[in-house]
Protein backbone atom coordinates (compact mmCIF):
# COMPACT_ATOMS: atom_id res chain seq x y z
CA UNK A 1 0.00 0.00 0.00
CA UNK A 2 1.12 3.47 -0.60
CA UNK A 3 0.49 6.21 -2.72
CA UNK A 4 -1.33 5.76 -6.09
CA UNK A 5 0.70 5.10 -9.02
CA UNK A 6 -0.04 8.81 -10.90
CA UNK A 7 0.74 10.34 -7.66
CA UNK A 8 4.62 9.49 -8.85
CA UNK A 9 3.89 11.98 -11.56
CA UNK A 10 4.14 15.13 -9.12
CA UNK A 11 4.12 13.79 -5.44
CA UNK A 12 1.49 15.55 -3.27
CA UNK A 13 2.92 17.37 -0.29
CA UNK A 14 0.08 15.90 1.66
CA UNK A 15 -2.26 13.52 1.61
CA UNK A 16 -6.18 13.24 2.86
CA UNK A 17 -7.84 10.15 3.81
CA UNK A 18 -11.47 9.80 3.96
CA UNK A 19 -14.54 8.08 4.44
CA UNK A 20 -16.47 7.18 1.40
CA UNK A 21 -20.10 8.24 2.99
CA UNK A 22 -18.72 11.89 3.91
CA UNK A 23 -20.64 14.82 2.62
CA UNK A 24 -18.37 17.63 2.32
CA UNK A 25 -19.93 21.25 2.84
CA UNK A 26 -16.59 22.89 2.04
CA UNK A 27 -13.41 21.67 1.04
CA UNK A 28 -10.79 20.85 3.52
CA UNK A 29 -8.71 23.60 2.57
CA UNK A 30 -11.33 26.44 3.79
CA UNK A 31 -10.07 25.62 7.66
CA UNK A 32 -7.93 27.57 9.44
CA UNK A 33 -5.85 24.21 10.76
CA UNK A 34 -5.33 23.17 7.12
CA UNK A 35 -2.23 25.29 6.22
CA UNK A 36 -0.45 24.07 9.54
CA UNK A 37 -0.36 20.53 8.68
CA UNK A 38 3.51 19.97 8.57
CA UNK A 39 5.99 17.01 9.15
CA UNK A 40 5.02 15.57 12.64
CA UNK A 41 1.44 17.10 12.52
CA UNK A 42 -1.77 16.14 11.00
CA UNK A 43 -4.84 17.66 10.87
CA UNK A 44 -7.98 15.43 11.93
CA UNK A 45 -11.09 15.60 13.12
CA UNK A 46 -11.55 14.56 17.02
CA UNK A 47 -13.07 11.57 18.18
CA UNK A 48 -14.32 9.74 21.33
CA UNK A 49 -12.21 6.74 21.16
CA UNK A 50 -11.16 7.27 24.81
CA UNK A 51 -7.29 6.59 26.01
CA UNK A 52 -7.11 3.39 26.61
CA UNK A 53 -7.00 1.96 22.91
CA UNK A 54 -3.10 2.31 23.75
CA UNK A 55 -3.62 -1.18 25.24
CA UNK A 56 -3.95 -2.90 21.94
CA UNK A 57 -0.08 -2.40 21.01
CA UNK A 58 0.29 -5.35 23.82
CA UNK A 59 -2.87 -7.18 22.66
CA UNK A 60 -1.22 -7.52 18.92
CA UNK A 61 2.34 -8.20 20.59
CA UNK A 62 3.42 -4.68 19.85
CA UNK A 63 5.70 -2.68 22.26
CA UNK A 64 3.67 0.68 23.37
CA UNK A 65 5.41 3.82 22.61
CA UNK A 66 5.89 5.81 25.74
CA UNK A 67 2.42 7.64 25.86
CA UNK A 68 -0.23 7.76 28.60
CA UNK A 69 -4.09 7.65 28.50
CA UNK A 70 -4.14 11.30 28.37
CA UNK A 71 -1.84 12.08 25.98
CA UNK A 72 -3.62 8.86 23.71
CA UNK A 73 -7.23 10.84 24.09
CA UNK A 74 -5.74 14.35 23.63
CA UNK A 75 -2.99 13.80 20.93
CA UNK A 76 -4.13 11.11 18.99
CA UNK A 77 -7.99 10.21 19.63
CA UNK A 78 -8.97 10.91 16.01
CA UNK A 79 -10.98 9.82 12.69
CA UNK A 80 -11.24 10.37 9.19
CA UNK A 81 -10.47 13.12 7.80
CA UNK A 82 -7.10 12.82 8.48
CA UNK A 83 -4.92 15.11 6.37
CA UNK A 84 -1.49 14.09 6.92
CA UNK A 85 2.08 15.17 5.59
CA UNK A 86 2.98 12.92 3.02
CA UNK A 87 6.20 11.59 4.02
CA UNK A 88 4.66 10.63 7.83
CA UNK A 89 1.57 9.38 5.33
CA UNK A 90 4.39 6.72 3.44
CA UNK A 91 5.44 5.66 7.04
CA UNK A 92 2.45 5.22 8.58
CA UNK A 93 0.74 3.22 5.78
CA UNK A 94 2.45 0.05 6.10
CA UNK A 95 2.25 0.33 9.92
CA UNK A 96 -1.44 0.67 9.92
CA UNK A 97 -1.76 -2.13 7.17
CA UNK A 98 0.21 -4.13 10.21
CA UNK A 99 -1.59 -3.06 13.09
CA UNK A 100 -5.08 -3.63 11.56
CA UNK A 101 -4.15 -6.89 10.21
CA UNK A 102 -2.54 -8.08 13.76
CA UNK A 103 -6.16 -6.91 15.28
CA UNK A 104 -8.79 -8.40 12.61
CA UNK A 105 -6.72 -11.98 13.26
CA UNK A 106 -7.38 -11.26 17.01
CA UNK A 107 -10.88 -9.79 16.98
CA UNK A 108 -12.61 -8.46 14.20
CA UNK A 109 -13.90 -4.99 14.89
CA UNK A 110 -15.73 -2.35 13.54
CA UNK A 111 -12.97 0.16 14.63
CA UNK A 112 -9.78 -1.64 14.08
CA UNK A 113 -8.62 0.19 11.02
CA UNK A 114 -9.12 3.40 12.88
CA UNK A 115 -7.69 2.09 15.67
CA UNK A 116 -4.77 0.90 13.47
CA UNK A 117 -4.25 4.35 12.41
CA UNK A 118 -3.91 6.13 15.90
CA UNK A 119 -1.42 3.58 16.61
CA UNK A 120 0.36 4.69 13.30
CA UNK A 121 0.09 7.78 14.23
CA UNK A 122 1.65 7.47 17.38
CA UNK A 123 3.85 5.02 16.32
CA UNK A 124 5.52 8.02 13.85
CA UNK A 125 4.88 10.33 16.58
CA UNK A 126 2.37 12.29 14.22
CA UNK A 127 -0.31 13.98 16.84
CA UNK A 128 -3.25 16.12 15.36
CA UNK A 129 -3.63 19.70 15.42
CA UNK A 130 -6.11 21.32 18.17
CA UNK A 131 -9.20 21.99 16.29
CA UNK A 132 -10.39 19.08 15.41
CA UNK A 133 -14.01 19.47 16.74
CA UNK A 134 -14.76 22.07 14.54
CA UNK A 135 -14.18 19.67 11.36
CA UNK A 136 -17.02 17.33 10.89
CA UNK A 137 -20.24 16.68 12.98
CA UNK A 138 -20.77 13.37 14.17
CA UNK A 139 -22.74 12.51 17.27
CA UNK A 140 -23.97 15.22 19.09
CA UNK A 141 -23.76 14.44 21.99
CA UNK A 142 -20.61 12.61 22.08
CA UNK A 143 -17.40 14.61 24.09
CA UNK A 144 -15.36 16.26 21.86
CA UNK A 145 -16.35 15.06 18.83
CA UNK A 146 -18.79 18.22 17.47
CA UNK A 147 -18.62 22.15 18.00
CA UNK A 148 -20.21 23.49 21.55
CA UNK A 149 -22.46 25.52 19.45
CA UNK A 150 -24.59 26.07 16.35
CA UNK A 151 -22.82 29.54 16.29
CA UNK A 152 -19.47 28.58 16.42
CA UNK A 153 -17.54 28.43 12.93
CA UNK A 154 -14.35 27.71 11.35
């Protein structure tokens, strides 16, 4: 896995990953975060996944990196979009082609590519940008995953 052969043509200086049932309202581009995506910093949007996914780099046989719970929720506790710096996206990808292989042959999940991808993430020490609430709305009433209010904007 990698990037797609015509990319090779010009290489992107970042790349976007997505989910295929997104509606997008504006491109990615119109946020403020966008232009600070960099090497060791990618923007995504924020998600509940909690801290304590961290415990599946021992469930797969992985060795943690040196993170807490906190800095797992805070840093790293994120879904699609991610918009990611291209050459952290080459080193990530086969990582979280590893990880999400390792965790479908323990326990097939809904979540494990996502999960996967944190761990990538983390793995290439790649945390997100603040901001990421104000990306996408998902479940309302789910912490940190939507902007506090209808009047809030980006």
């Amino acid at each position: 896995a990698g990037l797609p052969p015509w990319s090779a043509q010009q290489l992107p200086s970042m790349v976007a990953v997505l989910d295929p049932y997104f509606a997008m309202l504006r491109p990615l581009s119109a946020h403020p975060r966008f232009k600070d995506v960099s090497r060791g910093h990618m923007f995504a949007a924020t998600y509940d996944m909690g801290g304590d996914w961290i415990k599946y780099f021992a469930a797969i046989g992985e060795v943690a990196p040196g993170i807490n719970e906190n800095t797992a929720l805070e840093s790293y506790s994120s879904g699609p979009p991610w918009v990611v710096e291209r050459t952290d996206f080459q080193a990530m990808v086969p990582l979280w082609g590893d990880y999400t292989d390792k965790m479908d042959a323990r326990e097939s999940l809904l979540l494990n590519e996502q999960y996967s991808f944190m761990m990538a993430a983390v793995n290439q020490s790649v945390p997100m940008l603040p901001d990421g609430n104000t990306m996408v709305v998902s479940t309302p009433g789910a912490y940190r995953e939507v902007r506090h209010s209808r009047t809030q904007r980006f």
